[in-house]
N, C-alpha and C. Protein backbone atom coordinates (compact mmCIF):
# COMPACT_ATOMS: atom_id res chain seq x y z
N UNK A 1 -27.17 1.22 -46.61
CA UNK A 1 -27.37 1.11 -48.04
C UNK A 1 -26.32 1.95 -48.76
N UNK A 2 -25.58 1.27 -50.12
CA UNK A 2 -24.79 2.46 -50.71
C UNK A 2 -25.21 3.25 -51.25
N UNK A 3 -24.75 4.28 -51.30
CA UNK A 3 -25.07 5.33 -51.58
C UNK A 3 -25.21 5.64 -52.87
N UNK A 4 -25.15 6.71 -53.67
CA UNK A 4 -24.94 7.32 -55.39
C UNK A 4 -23.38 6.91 -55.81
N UNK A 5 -22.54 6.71 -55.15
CA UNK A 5 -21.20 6.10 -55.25
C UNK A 5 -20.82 5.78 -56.02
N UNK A 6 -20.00 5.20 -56.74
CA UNK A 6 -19.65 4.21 -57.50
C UNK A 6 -20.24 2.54 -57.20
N UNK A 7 -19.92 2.46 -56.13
CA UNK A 7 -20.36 0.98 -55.29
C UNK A 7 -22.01 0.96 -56.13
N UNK A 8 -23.02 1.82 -55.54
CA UNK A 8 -24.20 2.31 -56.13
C UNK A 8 -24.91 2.13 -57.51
N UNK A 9 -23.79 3.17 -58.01
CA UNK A 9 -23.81 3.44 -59.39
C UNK A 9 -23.82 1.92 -60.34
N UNK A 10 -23.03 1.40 -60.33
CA UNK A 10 -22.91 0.02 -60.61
C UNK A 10 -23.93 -1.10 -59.97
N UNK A 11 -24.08 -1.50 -59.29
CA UNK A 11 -24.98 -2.33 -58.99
C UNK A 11 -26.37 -2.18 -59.16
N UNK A 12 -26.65 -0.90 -59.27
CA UNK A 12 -28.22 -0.14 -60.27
C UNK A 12 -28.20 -0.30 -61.52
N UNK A 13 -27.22 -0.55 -62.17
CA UNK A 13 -26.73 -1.17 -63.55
C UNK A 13 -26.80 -2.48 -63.57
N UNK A 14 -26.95 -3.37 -62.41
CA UNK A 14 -26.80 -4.46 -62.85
C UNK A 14 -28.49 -5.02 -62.67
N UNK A 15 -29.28 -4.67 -62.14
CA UNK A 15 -30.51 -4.24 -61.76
C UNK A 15 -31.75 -3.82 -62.52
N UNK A 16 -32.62 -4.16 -62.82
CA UNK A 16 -33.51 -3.43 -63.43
C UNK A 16 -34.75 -3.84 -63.02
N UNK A 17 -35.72 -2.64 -62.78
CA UNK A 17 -37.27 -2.67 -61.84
C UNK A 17 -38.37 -2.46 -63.24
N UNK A 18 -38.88 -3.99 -64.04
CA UNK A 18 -39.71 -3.89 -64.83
C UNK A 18 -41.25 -3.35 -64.36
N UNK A 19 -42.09 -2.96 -64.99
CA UNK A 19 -43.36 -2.54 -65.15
C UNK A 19 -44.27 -3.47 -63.65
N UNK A 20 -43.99 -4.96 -63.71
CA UNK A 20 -44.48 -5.72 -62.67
C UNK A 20 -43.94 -5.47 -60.88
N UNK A 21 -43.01 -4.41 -61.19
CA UNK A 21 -42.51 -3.89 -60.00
C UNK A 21 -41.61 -5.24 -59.22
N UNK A 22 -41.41 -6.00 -59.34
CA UNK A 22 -40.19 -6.97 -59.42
C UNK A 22 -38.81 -6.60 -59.57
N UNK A 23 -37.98 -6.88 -58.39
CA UNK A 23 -36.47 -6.51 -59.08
C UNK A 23 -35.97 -7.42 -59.77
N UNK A 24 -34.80 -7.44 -60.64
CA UNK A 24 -34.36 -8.49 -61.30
C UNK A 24 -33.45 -7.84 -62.07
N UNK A 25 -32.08 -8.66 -61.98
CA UNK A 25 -30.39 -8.76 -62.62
C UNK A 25 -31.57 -8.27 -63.86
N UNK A 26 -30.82 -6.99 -64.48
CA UNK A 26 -30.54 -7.41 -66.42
C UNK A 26 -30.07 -8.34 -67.16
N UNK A 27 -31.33 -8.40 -68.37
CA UNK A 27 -30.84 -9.71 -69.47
C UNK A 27 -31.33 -10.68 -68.30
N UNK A 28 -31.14 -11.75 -69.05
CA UNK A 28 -31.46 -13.21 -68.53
C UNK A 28 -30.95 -13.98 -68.03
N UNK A 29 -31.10 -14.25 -66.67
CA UNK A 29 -29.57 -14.90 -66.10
C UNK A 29 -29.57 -17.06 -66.77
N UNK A 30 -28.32 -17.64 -66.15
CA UNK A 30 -28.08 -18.70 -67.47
C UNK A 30 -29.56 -19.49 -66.30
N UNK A 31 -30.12 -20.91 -66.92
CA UNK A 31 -30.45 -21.74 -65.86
C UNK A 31 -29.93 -21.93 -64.66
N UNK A 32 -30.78 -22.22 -63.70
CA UNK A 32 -30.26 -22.33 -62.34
C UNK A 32 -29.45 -21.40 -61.78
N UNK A 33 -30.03 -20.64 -61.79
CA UNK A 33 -29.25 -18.96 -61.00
C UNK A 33 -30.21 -18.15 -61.13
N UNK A 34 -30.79 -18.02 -60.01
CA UNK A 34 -31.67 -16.61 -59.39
C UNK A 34 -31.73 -15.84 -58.46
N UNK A 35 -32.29 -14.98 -58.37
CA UNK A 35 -31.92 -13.69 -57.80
C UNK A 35 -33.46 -13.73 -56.65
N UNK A 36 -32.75 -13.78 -55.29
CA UNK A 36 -33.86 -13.73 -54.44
C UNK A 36 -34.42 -12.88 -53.98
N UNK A 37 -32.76 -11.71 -53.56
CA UNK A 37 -33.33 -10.65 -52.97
C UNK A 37 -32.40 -9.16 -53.31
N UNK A 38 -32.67 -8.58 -53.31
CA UNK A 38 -31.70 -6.87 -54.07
C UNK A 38 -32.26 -5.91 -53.18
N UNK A 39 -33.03 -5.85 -52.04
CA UNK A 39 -33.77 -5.01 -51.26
C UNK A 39 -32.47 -3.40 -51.47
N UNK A 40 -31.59 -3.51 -51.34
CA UNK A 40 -30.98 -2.71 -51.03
C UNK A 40 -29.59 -2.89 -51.70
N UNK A 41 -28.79 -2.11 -51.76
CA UNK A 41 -27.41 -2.31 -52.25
C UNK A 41 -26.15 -2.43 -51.58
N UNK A 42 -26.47 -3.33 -50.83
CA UNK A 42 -25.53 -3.44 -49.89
C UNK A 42 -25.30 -5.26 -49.71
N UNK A 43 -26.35 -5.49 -49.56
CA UNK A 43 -26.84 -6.97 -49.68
C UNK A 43 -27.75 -7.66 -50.42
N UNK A 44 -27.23 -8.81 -51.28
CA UNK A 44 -27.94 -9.58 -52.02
C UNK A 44 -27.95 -10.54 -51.48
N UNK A 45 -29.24 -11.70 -52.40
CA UNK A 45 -29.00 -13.33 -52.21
C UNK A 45 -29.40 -13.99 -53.47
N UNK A 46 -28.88 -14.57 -53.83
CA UNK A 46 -29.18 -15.46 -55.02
C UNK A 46 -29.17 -17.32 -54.59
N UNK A 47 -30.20 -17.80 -55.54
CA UNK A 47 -29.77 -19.19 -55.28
C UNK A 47 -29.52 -19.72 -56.61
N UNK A 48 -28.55 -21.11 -56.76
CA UNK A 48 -27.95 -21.81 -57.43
C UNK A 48 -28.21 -22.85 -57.49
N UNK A 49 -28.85 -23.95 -58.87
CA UNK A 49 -28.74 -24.94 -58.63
C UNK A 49 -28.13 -25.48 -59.60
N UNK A 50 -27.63 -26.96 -59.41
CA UNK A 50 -26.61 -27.58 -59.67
C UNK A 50 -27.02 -28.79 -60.87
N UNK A 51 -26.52 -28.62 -62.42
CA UNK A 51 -27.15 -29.82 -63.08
C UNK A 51 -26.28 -30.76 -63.18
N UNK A 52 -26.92 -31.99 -63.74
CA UNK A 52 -26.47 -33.10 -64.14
C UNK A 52 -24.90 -33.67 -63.42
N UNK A 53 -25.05 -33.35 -61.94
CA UNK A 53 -23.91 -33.42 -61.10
C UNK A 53 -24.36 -34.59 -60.00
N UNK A 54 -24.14 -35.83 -59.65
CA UNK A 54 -24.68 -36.77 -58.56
C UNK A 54 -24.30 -36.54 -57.09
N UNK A 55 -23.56 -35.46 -57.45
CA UNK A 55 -23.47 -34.89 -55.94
C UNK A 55 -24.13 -33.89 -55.07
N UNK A 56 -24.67 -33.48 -56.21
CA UNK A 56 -25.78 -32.26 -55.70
C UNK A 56 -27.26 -32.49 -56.42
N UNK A 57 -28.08 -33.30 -55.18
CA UNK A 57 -29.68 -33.49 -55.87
C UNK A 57 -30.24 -32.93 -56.84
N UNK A 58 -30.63 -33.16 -57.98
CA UNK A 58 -31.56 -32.55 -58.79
C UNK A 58 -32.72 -32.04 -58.00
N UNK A 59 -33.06 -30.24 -57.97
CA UNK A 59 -33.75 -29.61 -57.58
C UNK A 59 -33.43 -29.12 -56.22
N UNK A 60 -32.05 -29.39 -55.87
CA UNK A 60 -31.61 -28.59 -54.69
C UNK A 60 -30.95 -27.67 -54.74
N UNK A 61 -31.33 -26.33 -54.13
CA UNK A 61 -30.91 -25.33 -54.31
C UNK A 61 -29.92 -25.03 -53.02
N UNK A 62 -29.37 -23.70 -53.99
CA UNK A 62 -28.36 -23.40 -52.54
C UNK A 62 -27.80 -21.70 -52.35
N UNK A 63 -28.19 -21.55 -51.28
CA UNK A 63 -28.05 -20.21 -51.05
C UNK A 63 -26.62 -19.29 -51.28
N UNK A 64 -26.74 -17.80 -51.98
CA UNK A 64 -25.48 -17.28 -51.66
C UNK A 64 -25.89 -15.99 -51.26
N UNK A 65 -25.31 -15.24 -50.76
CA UNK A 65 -25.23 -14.22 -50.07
C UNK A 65 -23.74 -13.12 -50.36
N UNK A 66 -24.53 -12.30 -51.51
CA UNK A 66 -23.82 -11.08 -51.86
C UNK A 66 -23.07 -10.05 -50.64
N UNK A 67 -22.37 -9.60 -50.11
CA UNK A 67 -22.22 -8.40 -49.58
C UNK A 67 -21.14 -7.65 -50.25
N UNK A 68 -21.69 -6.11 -50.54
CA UNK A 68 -21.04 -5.22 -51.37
C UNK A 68 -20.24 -3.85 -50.34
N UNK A 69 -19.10 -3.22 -51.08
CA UNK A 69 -18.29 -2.54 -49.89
C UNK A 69 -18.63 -1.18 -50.65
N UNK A 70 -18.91 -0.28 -50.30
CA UNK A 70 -18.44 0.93 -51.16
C UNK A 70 -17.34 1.11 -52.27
N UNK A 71 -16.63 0.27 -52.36
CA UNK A 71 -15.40 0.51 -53.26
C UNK A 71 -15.63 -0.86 -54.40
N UNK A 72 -16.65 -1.52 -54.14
CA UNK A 72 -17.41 -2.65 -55.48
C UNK A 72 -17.48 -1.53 -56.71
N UNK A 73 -17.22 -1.46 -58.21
CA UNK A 73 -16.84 -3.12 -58.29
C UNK A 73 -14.81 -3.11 -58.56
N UNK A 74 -14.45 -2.17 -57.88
CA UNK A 74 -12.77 -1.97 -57.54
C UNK A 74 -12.73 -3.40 -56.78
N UNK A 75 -13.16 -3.83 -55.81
CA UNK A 75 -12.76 -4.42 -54.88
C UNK A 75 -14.41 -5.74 -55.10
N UNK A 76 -13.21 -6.83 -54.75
CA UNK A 76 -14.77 -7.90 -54.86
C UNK A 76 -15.94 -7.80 -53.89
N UNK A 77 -16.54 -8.12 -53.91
CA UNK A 77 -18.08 -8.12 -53.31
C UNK A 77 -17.58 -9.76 -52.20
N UNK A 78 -18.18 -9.78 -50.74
CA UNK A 78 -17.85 -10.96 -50.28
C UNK A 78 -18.96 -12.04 -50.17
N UNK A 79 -18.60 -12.99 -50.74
CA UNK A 79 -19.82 -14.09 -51.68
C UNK A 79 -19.86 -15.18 -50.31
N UNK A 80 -20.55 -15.92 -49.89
CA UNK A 80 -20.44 -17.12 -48.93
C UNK A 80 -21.45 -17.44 -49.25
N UNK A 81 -21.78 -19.02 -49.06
CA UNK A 81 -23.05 -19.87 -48.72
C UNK A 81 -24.05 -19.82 -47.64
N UNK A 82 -25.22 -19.46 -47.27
CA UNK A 82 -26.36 -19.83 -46.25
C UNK A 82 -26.74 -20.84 -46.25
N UNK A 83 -26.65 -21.25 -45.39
CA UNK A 83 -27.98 -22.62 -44.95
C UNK A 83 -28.64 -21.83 -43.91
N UNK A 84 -29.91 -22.56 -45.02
CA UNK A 84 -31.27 -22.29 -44.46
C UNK A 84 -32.27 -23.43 -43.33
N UNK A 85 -33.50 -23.28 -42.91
CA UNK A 85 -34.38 -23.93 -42.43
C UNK A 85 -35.15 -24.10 -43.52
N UNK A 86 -35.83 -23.04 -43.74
CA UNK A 86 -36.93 -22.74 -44.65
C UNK A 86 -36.63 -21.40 -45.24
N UNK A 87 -36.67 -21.35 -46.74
CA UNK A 87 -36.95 -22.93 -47.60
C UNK A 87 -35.17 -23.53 -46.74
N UNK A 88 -35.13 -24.85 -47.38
CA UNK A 88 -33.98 -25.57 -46.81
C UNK A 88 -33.13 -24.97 -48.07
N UNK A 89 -32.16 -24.84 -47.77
CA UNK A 89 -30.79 -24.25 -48.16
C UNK A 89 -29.70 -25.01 -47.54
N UNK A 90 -28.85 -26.27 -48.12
CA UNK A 90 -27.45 -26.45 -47.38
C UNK A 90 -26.57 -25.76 -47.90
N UNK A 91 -25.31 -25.68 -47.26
CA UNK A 91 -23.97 -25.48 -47.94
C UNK A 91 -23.87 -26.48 -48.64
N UNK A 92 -22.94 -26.32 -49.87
CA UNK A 92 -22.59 -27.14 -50.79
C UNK A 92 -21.04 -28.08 -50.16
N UNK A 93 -20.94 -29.79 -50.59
CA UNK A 93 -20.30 -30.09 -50.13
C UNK A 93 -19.25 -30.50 -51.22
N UNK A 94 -18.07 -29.42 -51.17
CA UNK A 94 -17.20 -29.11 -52.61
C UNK A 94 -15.39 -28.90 -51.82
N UNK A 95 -14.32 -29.42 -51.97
CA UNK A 95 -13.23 -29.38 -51.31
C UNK A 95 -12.93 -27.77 -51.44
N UNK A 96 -13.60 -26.54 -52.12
CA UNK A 96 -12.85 -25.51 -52.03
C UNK A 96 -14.73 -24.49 -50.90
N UNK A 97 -15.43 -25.41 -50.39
CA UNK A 97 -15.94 -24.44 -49.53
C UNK A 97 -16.75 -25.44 -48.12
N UNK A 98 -15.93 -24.29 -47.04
CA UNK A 98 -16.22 -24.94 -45.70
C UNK A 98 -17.72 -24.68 -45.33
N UNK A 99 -17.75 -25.69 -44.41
CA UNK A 99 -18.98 -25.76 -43.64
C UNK A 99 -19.55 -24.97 -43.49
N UNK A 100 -18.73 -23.68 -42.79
CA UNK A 100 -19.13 -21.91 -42.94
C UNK A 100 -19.80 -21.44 -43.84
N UNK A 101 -19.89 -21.82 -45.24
CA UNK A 101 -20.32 -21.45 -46.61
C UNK A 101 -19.35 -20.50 -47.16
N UNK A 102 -17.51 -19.92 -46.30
CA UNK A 102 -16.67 -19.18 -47.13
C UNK A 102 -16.41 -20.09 -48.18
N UNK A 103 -15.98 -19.64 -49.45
CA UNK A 103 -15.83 -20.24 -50.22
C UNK A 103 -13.93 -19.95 -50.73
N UNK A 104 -13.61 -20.71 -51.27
CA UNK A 104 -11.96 -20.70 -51.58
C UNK A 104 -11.82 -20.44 -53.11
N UNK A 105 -12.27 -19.47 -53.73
CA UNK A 105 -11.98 -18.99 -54.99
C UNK A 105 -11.38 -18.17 -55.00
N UNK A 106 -10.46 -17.97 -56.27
CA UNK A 106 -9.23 -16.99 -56.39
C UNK A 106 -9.84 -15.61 -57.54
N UNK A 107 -11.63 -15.64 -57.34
CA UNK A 107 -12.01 -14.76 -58.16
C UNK A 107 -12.28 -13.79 -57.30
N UNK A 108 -12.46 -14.08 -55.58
CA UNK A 108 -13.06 -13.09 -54.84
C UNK A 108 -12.01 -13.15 -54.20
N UNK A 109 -10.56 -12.90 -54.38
CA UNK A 109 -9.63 -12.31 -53.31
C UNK A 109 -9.11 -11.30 -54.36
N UNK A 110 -8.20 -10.42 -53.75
CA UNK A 110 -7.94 -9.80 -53.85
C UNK A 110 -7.18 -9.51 -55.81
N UNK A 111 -6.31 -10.76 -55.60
CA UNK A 111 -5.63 -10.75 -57.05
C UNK A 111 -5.95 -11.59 -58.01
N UNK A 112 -7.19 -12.14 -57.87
CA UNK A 112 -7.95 -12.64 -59.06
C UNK A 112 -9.37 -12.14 -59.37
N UNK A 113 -9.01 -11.14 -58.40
CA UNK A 113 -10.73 -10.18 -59.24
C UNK A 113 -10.27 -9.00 -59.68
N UNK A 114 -11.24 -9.19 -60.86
CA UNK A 114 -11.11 -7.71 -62.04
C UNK A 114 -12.80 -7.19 -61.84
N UNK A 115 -12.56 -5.88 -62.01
CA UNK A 115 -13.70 -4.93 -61.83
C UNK A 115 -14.70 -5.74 -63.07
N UNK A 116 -13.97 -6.50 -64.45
CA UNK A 116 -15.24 -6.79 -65.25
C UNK A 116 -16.35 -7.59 -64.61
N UNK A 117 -15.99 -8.54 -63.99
CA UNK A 117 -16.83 -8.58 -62.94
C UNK A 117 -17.93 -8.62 -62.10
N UNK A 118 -19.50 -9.12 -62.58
CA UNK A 118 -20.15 -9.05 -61.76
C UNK A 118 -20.87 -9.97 -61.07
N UNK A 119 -22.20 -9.63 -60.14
CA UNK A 119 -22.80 -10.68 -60.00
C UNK A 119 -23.39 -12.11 -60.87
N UNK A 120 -23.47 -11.93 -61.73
CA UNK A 120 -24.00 -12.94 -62.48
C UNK A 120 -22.75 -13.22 -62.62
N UNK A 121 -21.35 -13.02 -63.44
CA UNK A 121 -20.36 -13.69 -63.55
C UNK A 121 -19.30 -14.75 -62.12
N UNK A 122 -20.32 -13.83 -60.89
CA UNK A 122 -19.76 -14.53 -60.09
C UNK A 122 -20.49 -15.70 -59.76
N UNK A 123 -21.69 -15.88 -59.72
CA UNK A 123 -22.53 -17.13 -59.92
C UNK A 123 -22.14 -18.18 -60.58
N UNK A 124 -22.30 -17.34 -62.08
CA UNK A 124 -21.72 -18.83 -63.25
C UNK A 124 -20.74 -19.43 -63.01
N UNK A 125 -19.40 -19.03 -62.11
CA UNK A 125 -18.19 -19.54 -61.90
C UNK A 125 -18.44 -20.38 -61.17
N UNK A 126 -19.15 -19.42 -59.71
CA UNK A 126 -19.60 -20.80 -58.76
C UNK A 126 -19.88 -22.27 -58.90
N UNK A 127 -21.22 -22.15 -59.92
CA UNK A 127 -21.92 -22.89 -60.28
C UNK A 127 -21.02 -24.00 -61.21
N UNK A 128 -20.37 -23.12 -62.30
CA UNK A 128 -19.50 -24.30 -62.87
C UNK A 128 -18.29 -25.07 -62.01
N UNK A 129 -18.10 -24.56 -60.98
CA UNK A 129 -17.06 -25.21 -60.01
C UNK A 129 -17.65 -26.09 -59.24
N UNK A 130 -19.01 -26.27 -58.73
CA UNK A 130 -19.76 -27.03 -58.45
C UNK A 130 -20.41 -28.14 -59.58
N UNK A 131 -20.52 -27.85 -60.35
CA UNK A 131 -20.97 -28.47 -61.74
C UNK A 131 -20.14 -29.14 -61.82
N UNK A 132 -18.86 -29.07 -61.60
CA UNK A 132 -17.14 -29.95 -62.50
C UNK A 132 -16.72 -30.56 -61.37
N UNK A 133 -17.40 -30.11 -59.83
CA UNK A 133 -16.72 -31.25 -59.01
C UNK A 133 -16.72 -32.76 -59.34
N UNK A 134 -15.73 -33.52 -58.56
CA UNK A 134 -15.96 -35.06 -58.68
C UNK A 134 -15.80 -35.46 -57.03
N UNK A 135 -15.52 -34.55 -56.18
CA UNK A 135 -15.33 -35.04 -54.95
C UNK A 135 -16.39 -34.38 -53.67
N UNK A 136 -17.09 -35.24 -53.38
CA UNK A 136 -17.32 -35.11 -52.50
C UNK A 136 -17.15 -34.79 -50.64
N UNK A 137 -16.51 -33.79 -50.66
CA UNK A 137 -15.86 -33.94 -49.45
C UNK A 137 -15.72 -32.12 -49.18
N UNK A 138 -14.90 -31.89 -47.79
CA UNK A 138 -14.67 -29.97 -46.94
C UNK A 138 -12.96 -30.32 -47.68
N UNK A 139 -12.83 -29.35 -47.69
CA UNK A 139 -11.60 -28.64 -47.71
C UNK A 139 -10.91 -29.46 -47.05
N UNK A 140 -9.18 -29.29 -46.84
CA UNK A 140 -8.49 -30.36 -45.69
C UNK A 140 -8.47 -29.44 -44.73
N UNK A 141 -8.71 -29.77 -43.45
CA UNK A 141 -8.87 -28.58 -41.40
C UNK A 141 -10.08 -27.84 -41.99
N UNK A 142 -10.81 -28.40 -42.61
CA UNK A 142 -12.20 -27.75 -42.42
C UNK A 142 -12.98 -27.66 -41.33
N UNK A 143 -12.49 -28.66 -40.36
CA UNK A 143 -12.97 -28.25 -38.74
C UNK A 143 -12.48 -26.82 -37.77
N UNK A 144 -10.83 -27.42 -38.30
CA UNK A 144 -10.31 -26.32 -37.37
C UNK A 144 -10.40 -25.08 -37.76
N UNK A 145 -10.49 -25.13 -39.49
CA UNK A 145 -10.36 -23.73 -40.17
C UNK A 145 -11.97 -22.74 -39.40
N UNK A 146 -12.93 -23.51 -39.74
CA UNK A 146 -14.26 -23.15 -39.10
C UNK A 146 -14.42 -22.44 -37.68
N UNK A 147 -13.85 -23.37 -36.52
CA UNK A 147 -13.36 -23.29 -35.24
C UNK A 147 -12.66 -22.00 -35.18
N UNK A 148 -11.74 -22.01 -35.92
CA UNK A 148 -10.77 -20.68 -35.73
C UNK A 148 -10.47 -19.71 -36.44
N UNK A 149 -11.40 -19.39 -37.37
CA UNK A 149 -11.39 -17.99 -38.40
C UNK A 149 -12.38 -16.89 -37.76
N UNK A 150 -11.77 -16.10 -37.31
CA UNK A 150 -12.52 -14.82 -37.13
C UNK A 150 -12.08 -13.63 -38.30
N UNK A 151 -11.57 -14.07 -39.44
CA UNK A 151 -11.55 -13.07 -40.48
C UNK A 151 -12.54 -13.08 -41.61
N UNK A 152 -13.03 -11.95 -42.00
CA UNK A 152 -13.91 -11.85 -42.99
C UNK A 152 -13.34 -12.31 -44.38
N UNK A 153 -14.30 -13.15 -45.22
CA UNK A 153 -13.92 -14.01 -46.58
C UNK A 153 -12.79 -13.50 -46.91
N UNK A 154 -12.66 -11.78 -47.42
CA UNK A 154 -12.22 -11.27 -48.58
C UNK A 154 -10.49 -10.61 -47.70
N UNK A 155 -10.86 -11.39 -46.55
CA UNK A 155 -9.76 -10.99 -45.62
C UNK A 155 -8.69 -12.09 -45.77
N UNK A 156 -8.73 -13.57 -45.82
CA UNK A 156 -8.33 -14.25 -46.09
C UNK A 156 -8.41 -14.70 -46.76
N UNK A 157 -6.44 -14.99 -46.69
CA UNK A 157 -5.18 -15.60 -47.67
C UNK A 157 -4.93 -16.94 -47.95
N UNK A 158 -6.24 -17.66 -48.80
CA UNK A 158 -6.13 -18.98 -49.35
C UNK A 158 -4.68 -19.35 -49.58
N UNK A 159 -4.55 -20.55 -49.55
CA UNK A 159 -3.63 -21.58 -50.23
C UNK A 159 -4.00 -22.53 -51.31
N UNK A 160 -3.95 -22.29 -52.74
CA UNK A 160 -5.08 -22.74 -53.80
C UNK A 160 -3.93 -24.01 -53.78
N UNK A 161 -4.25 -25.00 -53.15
CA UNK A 161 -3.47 -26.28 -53.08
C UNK A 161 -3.82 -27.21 -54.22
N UNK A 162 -4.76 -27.15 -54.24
CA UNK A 162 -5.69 -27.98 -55.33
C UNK A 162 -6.23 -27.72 -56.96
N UNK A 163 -5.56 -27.12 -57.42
CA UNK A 163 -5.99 -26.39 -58.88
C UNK A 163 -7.20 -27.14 -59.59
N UNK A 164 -7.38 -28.69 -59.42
CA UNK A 164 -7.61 -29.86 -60.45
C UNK A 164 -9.52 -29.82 -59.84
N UNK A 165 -9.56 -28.73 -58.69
CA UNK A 165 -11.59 -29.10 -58.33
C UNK A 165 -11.84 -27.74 -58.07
C-alpha cells in the first residue's frame, strides 16, 4: 500500500469515505464510469460502459484496473482491461487495445501524461475513445504482440500509427 507519499497524498484526494462508510472518487463521476474497488492505494478497478456505440452492447460493462507507483501523479498510473467470469467483464474490441487489455494511449506513456491528471480523467478518455470507435477489430500483430510482450504497459514504446480511432 502507498504510503503518506505523494503517490498517497493524492489519491486520498481523489477519494472520499462518506457517512455510509462506502468509498467513492469525489464529486460525481460522468455516466457509465464507476468505481469498484479503492481497497488500498496501490490498486484500483473501475468499470466503463459504453453509450450509443453498436459495437459495444448496451449494458456491457468493462473492466479497468488502476495500478499506482509511488511517484503517481509525476508518473502515469498503469491502466489495462480485465476480463472477467463473474460478473462477465470482456476486453473491449477497439484497434488501439489488445486482447491483453494493454491499452495504446498516448495519455499513459510517458510523454503524453501530465500530472493534471487523474483517475476519472483517465476513464473519460477511455471511454470517449471507445465511444468514437467505428472499427471493430485488435490492433495490427495483436497476436504476436500478446505472444511476445513481457514488458509492463507504461514500459512500452507505442507506434501511434493510427491517429483517426
Amino acid at each position: 500500500m502507498a504510503g503518506p507519499g505523494m503517490s498517497g497524498k493524492r489519491l486520498q484526494k481523489e477519494l472520499v469515505k462518506p457517512p455510509s462508510g462506502t468509498i467513492q472518487i469525489q464529486g460525481t463521476l460522468p455516466p457509465g464510469i464507476s468505481l469498484v474497488s479503492a481497497e488500498n492505494l496501490r490498486e484500483w478497478t473501475m468499470d466503463l460502459e459504453i453509450f450509443d456505440n453498436p459495437i459495444y452492447p448496451a449494458g456491457e460493462k468493462y473492466r479497468l484496473r488502476f495500478l499506482f507507483s509511488p511517484s503517481y501523479p509525476i508518473e502515469a498510473p498503469e491502466v489495462t482491461f480485465t476480463a472477467l467470469q463473474t460478473p462477465e467483464r470482456k476486453i473491449p474490441l477497439h484497434p488501439h487495445i489488445y486482447t491483453n487489455g494493454i491499452i495504446c494511449l498516448d495519455l499513459l506513456d510517458a510523454q503524453g501524461w501530465s500530472p493534471v491528471h487523474n483517475v476519472e480523467s483517465i476513464c473519460i478518455s477511455i471511454q470517449s475513445m471507445l465511444a468514437g470507435n467505428t472499427k471493430a477489430e485488435r490492433p495490427p500483430g495483436d497476436a504476436e504482440f500478446v505472444r511476445s510482450n513481457r514488458s509492463r504497459p507504461r514500459d512500452i514504446n507505442f507506434l501511434y500509427h493510427d491517429p483517426s480511432v
